[in-house]
N, C-alpha and C. Protein backbone atom coordinates (compact mmCIF):
# COMPACT_ATOMS: atom_id res chain seq x y z
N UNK A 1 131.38 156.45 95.34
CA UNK A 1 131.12 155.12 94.80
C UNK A 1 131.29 155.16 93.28
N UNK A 2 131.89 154.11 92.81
CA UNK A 2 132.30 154.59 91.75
C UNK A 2 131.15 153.22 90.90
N UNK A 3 130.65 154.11 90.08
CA UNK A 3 129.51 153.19 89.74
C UNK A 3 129.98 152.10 87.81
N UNK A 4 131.08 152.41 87.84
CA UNK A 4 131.74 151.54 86.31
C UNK A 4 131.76 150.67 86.99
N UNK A 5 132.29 150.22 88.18
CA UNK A 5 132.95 149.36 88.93
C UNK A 5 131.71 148.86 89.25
N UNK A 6 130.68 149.15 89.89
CA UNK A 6 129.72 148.38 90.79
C UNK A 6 129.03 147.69 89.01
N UNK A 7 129.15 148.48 88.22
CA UNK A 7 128.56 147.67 87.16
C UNK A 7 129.19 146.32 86.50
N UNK A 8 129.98 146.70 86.88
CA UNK A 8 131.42 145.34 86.33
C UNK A 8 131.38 144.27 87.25
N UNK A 9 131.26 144.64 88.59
CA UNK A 9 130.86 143.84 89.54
C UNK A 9 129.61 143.00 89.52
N UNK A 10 128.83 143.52 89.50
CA UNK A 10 127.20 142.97 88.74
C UNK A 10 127.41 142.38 87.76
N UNK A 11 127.65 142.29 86.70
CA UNK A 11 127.99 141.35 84.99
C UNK A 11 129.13 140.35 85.67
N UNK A 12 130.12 140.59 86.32
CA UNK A 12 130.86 139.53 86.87
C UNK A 12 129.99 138.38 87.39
N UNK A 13 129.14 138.87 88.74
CA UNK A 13 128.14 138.04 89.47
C UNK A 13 127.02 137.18 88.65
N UNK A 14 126.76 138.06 87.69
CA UNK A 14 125.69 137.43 86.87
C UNK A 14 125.98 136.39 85.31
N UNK A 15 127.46 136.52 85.05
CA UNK A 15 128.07 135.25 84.76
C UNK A 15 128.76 134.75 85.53
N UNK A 16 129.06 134.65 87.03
CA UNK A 16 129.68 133.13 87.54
C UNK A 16 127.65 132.49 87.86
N UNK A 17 126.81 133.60 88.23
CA UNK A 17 125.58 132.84 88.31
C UNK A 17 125.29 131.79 87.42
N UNK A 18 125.39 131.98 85.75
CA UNK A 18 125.32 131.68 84.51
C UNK A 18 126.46 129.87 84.13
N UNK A 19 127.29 130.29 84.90
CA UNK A 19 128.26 129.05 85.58
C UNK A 19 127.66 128.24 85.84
N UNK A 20 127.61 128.78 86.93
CA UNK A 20 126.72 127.77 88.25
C UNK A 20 125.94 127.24 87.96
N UNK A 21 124.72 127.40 87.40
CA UNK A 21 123.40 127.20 86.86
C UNK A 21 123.94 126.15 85.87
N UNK A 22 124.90 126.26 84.92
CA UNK A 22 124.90 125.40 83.68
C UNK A 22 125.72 124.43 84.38
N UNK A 23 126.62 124.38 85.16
CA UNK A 23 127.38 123.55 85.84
C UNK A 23 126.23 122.58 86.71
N UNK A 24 124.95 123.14 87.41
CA UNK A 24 124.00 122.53 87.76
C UNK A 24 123.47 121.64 87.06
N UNK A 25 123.07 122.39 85.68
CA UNK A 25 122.22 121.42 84.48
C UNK A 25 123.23 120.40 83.98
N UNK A 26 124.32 120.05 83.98
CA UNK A 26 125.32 119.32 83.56
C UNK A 26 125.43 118.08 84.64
N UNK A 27 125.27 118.64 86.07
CA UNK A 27 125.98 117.23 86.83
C UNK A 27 124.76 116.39 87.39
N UNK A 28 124.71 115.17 87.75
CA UNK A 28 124.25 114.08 88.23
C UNK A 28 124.98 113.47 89.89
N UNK A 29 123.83 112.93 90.43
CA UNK A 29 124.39 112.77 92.06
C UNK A 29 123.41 111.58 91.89
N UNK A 30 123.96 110.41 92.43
CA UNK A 30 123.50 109.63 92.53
C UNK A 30 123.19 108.74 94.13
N UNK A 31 122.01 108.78 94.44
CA UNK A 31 121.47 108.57 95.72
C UNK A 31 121.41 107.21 96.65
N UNK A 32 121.77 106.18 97.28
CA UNK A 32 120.89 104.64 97.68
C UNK A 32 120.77 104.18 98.59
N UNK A 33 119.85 103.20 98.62
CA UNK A 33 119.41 102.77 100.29
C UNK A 33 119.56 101.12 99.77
N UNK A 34 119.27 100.99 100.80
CA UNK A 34 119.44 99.00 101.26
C UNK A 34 120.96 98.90 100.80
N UNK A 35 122.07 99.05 100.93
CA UNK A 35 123.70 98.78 100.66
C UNK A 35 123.43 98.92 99.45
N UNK A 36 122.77 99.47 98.35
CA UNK A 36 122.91 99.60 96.83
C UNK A 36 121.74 98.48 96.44
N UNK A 37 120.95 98.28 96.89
CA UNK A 37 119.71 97.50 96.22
C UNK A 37 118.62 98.76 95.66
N UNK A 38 118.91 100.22 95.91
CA UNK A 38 118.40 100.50 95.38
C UNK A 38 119.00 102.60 95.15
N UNK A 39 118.84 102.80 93.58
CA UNK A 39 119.86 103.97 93.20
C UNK A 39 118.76 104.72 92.03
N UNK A 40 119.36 105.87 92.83
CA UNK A 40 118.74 106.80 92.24
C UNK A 40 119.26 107.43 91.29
N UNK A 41 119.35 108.02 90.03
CA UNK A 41 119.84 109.36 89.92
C UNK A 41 119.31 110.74 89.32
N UNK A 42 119.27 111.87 90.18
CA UNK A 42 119.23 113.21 89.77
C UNK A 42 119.82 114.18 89.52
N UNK A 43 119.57 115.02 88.31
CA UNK A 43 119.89 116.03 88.04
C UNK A 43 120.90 116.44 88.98
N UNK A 44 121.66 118.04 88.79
CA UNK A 44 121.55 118.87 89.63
C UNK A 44 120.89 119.74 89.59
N UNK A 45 119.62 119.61 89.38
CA UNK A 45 118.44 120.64 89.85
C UNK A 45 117.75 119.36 90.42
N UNK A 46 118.02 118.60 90.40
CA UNK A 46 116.69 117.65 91.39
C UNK A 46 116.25 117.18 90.65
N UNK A 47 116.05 116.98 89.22
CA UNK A 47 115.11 116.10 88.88
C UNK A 47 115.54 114.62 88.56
N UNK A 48 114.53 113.86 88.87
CA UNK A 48 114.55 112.24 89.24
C UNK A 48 115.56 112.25 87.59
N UNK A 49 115.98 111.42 86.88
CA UNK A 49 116.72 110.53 85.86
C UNK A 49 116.35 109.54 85.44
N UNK A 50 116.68 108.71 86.94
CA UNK A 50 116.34 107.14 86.55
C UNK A 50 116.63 106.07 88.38
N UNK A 51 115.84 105.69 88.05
CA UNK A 51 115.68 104.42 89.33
C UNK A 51 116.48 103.06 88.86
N UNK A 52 116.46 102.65 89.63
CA UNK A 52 117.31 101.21 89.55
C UNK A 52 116.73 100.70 91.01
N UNK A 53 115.96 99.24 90.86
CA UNK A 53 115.88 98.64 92.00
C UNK A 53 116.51 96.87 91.69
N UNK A 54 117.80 96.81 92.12
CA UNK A 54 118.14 95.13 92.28
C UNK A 54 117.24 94.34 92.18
N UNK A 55 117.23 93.19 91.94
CA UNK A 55 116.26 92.26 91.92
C UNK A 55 116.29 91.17 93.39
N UNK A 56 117.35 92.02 94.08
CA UNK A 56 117.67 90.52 95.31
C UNK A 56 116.72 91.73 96.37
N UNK A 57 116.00 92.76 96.10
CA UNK A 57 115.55 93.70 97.17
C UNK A 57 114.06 93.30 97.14
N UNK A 58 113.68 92.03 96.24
CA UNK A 58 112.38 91.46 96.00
C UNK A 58 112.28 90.39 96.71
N UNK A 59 111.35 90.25 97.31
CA UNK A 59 111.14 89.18 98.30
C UNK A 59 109.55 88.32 97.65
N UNK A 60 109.74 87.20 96.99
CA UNK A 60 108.82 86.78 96.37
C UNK A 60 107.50 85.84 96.94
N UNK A 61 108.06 85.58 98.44
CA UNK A 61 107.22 84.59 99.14
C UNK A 61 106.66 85.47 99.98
N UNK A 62 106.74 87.61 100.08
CA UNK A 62 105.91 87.52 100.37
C UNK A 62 105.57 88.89 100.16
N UNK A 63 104.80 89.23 98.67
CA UNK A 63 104.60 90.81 97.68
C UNK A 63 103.96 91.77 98.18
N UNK A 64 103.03 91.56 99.63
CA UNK A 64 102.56 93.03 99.90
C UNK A 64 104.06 93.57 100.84
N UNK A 65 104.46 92.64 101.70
CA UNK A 65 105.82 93.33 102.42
C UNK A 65 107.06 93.79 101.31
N UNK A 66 107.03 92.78 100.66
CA UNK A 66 108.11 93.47 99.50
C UNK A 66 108.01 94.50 98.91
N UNK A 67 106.92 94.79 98.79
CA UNK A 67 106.47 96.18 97.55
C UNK A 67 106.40 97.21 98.42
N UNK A 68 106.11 97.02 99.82
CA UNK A 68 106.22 98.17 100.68
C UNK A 68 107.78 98.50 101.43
N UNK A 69 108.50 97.01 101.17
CA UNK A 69 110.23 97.37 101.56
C UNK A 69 110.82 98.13 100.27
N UNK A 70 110.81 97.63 98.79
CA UNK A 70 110.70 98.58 97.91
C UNK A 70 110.56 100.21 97.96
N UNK A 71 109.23 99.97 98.28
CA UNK A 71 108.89 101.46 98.02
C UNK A 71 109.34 102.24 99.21
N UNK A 72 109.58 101.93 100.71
CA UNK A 72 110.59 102.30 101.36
C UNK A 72 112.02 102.53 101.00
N UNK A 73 112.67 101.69 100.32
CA UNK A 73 113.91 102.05 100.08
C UNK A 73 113.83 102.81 98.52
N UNK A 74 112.96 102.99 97.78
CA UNK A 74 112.97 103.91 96.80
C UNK A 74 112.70 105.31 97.36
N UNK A 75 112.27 105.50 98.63
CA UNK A 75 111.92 106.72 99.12
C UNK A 75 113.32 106.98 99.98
N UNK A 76 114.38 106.09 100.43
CA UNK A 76 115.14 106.76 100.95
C UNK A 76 116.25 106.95 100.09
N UNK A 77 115.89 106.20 99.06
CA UNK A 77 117.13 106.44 98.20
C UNK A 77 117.21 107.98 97.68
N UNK A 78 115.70 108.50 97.23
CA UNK A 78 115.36 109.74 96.65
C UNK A 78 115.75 110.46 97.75
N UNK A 79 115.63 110.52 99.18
CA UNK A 79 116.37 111.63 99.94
C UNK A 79 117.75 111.71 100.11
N UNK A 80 118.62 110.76 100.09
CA UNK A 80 119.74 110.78 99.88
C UNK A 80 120.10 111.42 98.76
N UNK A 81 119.40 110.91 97.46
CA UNK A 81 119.76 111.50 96.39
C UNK A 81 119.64 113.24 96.74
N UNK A 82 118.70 113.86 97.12
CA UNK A 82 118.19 115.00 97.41
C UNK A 82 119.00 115.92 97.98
N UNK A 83 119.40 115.02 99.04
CA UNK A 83 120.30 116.03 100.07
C UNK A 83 121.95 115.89 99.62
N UNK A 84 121.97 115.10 98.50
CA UNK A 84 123.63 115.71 97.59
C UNK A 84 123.44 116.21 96.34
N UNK A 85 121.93 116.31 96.38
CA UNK A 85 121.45 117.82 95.34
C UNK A 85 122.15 119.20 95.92
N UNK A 86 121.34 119.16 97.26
CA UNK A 86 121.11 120.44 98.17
C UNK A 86 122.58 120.84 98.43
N UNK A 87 123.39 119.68 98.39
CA UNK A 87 124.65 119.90 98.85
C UNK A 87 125.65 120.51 97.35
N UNK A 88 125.09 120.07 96.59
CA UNK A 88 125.95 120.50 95.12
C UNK A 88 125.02 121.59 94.98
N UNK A 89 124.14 122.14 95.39
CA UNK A 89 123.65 123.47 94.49
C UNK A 89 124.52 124.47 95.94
N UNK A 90 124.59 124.00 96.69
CA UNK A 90 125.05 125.07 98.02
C UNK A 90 126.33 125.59 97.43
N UNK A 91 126.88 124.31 97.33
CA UNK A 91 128.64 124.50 96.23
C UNK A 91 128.70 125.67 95.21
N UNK A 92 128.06 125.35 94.53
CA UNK A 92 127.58 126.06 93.12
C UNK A 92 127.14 127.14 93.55
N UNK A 93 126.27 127.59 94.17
CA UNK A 93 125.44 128.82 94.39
C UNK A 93 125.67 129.35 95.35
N UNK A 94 126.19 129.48 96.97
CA UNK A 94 126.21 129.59 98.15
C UNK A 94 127.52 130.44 97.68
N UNK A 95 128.58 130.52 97.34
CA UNK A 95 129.76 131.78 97.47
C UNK A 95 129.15 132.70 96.68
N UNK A 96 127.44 132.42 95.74
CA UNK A 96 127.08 133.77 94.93
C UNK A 96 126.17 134.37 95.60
N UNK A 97 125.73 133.45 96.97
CA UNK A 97 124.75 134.50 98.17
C UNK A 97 125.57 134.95 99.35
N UNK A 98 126.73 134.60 99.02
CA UNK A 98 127.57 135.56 99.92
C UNK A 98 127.88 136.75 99.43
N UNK A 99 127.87 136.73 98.11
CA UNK A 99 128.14 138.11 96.95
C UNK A 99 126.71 138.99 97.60
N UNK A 100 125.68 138.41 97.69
CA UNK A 100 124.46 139.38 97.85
C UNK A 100 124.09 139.81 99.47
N UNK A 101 125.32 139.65 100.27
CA UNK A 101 125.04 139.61 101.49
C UNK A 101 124.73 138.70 102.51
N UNK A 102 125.00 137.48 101.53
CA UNK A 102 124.86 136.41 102.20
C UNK A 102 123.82 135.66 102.90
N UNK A 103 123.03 136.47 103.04
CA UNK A 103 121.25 135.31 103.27
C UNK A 103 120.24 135.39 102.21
N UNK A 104 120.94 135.88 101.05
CA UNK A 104 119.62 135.46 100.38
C UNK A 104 118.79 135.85 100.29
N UNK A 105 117.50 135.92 99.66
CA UNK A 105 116.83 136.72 99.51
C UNK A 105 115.64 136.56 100.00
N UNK A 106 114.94 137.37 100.79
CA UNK A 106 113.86 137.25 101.05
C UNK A 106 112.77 136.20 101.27
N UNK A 107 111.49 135.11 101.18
CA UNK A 107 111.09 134.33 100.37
C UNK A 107 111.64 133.33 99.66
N UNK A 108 112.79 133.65 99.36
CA UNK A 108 113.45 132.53 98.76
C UNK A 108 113.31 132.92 97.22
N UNK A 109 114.15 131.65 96.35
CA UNK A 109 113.91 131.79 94.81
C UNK A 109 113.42 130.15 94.47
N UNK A 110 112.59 130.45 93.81
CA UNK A 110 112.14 128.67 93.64
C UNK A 110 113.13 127.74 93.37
N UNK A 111 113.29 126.77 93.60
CA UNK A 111 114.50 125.78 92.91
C UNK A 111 115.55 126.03 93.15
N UNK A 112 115.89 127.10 94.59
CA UNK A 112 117.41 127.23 94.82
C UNK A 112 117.26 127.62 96.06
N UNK A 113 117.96 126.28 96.28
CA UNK A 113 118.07 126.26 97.67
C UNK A 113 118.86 127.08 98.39
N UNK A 114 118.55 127.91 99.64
CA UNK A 114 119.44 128.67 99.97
C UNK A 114 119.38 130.07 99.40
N UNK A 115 118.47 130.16 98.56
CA UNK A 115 117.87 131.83 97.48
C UNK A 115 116.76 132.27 98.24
């Protein structure tokens, strides 16, 4: 085993990781429910951005059902948004847990899905 090589190999892995990660912190996925009455957008690490709820997703004649159709479609918007998180970090990160054998590690790694 020739160990220059396994070291070169390692510093390779650990800047496309360095990629990935900043390529993460850079992009935005944007999530919505009710046909676009209501949009999300997050990070690519997941974190919320910014909400947007239409104003035609308000129903004024009658505010406890509205605020609970609201807050329903702000909750499905955030999983949509979520699961083209999960799907852009898999992109990003998933050919660098094939580098490690491919399942990943143990427990997991916080905040990465698929670690």
């Amino acid at each position: 085993m020739d160990m220059q090589a396994l070291l070169q190999q390692a510093q390779q892995m650990q800047q496309q990781l360095v990629e990935a990660q900043q390529a993460l912190d850079e992009a935005e996925v944007e999530g919505t429910s009710g046909g676009g009455l209501v949009k999300v957008r997050l990070s690519g690490r997941g974190q919320v951005e910014d909400i947007t709820v239409s104003a035609d997703a308000i129903d004024t004649s009658d505010a406890d059902e509205s605020a609970q159709t609201v807050a329903d479609l702000v909750l499905a918007a955030i999983r949509d948004a979520e699961a083209q998180v999960e799907r852009l970090q898999q992109e990003k990160m998933g050919p660098l847990t094939q580098g490690l054998g491919g399942g990943g590690m143990p427990g997991g790694m916080p905040g990465l899905p698929g670690f």
